[in-house]
N, C-alpha and C. Protein backbone atom coordinates (compact mmCIF):
# COMPACT_ATOMS: atom_id res chain seq x y z
N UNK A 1 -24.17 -6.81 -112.53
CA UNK A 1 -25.08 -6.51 -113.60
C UNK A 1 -25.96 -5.34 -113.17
N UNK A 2 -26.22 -4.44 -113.96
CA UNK A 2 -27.20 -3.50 -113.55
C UNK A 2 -28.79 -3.67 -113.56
N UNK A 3 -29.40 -2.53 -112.95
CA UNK A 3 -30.73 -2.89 -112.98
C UNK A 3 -31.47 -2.87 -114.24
N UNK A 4 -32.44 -3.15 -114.43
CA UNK A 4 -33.34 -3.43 -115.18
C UNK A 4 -33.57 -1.96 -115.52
N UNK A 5 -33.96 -1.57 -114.80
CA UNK A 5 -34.34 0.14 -115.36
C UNK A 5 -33.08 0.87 -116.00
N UNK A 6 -32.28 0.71 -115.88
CA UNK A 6 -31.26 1.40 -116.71
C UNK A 6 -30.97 0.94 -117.62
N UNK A 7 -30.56 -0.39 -117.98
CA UNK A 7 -30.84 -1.29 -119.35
C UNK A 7 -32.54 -0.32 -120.23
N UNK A 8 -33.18 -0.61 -119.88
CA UNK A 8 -34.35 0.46 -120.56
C UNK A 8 -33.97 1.77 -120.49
N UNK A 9 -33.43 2.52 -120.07
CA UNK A 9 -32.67 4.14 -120.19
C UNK A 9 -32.03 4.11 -121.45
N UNK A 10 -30.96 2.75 -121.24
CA UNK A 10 -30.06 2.96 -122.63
C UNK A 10 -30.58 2.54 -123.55
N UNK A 11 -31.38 1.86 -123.71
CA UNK A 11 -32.06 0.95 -124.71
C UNK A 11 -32.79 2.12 -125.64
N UNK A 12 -33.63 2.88 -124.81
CA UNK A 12 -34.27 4.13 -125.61
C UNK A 12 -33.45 5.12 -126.24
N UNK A 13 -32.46 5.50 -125.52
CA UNK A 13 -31.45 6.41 -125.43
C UNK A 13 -30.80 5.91 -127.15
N UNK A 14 -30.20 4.65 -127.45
CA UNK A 14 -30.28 4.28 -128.36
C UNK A 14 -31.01 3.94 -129.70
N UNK A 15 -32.34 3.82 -129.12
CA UNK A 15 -33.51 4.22 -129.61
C UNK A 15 -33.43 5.47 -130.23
N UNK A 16 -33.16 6.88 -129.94
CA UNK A 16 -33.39 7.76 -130.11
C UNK A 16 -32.52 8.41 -131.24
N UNK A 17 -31.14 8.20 -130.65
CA UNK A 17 -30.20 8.48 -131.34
C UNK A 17 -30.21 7.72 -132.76
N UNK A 18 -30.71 6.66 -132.75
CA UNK A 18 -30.67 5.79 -133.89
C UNK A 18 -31.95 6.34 -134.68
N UNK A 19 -33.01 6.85 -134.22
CA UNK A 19 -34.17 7.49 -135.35
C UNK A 19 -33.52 8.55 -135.56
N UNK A 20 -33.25 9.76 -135.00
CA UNK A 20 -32.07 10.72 -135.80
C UNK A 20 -31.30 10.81 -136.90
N UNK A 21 -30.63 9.39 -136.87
CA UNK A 21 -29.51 9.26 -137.65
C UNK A 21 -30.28 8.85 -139.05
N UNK A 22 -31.61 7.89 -138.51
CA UNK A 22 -32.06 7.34 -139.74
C UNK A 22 -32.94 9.25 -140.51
N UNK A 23 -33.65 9.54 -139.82
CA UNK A 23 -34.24 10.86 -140.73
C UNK A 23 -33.09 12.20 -140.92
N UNK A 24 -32.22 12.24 -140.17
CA UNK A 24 -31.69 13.28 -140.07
C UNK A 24 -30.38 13.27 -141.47
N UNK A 25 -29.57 11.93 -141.05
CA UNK A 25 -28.41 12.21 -142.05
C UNK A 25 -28.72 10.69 -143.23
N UNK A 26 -29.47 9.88 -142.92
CA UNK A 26 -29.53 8.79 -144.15
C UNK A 26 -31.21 9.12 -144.89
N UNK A 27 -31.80 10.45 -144.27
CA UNK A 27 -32.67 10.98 -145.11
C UNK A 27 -33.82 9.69 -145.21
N UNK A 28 -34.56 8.69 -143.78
CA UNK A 28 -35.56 8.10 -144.77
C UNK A 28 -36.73 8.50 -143.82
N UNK A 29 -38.12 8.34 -144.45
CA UNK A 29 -38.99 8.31 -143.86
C UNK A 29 -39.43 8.18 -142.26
N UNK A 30 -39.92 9.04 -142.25
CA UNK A 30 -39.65 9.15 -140.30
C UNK A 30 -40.47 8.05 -139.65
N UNK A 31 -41.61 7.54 -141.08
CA UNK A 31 -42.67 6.37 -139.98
C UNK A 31 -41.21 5.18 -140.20
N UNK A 32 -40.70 5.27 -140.78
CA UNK A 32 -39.72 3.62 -141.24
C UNK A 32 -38.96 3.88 -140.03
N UNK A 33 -38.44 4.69 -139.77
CA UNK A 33 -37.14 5.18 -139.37
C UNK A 33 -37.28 4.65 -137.93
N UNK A 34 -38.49 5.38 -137.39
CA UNK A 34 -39.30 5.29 -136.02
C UNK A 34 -39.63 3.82 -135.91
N UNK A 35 -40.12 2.93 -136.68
CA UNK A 35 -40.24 1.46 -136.51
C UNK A 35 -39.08 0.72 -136.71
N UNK A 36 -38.09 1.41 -137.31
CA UNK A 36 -36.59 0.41 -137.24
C UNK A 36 -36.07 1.03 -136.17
N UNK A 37 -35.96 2.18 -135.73
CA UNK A 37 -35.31 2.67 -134.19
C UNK A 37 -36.25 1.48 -133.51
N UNK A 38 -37.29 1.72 -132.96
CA UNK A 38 -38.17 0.92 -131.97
C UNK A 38 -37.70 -0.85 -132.22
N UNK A 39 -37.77 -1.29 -133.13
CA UNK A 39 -37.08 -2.91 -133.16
C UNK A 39 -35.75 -2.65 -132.70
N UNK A 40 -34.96 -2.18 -132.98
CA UNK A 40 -33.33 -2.44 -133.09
C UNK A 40 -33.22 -1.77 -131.46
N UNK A 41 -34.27 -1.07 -130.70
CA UNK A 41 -33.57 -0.48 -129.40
C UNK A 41 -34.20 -1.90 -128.68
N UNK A 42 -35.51 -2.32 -129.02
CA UNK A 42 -36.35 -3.81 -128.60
C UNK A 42 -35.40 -4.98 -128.57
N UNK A 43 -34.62 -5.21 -129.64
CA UNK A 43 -33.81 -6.32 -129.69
C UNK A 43 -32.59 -5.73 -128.33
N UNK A 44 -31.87 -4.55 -128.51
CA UNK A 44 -30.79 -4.30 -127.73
C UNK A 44 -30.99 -4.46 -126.31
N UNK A 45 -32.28 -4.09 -126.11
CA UNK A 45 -33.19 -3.99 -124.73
C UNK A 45 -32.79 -5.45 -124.27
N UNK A 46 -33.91 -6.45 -124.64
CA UNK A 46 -33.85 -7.94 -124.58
C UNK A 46 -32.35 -9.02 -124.56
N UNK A 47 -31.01 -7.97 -125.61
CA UNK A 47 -29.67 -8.56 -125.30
C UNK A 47 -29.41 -8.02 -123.95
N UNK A 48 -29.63 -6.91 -123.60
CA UNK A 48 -28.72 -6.20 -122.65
C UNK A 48 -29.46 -7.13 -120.96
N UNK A 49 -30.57 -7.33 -121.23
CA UNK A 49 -31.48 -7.51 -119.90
C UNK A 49 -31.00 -9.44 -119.69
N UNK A 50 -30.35 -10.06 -120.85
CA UNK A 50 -30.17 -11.27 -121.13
C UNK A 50 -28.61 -11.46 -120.65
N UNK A 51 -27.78 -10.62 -121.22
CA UNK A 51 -26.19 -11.00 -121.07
C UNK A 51 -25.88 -9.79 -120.55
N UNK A 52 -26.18 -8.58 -119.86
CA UNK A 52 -25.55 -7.56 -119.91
C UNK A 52 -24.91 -6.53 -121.21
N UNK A 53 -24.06 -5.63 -120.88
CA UNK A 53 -23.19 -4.85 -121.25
C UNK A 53 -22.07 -5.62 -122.22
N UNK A 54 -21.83 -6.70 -121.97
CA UNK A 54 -20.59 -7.76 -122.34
C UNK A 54 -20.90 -8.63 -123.69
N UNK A 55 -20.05 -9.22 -124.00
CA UNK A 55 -20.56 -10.74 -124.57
C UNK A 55 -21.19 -11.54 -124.19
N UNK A 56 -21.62 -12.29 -124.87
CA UNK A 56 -22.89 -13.43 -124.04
C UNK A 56 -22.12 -14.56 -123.48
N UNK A 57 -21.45 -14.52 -122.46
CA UNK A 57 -20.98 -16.00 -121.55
C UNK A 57 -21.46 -16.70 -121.02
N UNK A 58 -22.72 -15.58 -120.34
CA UNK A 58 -23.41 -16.63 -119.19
C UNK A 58 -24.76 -15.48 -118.87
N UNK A 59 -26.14 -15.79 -118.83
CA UNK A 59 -27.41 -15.84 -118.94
C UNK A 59 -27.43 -14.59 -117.60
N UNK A 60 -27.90 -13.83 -117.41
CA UNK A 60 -27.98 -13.17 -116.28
C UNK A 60 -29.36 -14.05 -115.01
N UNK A 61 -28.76 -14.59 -114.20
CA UNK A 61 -29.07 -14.84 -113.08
C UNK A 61 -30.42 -14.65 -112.31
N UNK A 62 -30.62 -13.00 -112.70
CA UNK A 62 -31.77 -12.38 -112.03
C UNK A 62 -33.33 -12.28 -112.59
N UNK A 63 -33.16 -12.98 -113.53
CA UNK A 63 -34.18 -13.40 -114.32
C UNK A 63 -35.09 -14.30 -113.63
């Protein structure tokens, strides 16, 4: 499993790319856009730091 800090790299990273997509090509409001990027990279954050990269089989350990 990787570290913790890189799970938050991608998490933003996704973050980012995902407010783009929302103002850039689905055209909405950049405050909406910016608070649905920030939840949806928050939730990915919290899966990724929980199960990893994978499906959820088994709880990561290092918790």
């Amino acid at each position: 499993m990787e570290r913790g800090l890189m799970m938050v790299l991608h998490s933003a990273v996704i973050g980012v790319v995902l407010y783009l997509l929302m103002v850039f090509v689905f055209n909405q409001n950049p405050r909406i856009a910016e608070n649905r990027s920030i939840l949806i990279a928050a939730t990915v954050l919290i899966y990724m730091i929980l199960f990893g990269h994978g499906l959820p089989s088994k709880i990561n350990r290092n918790l």
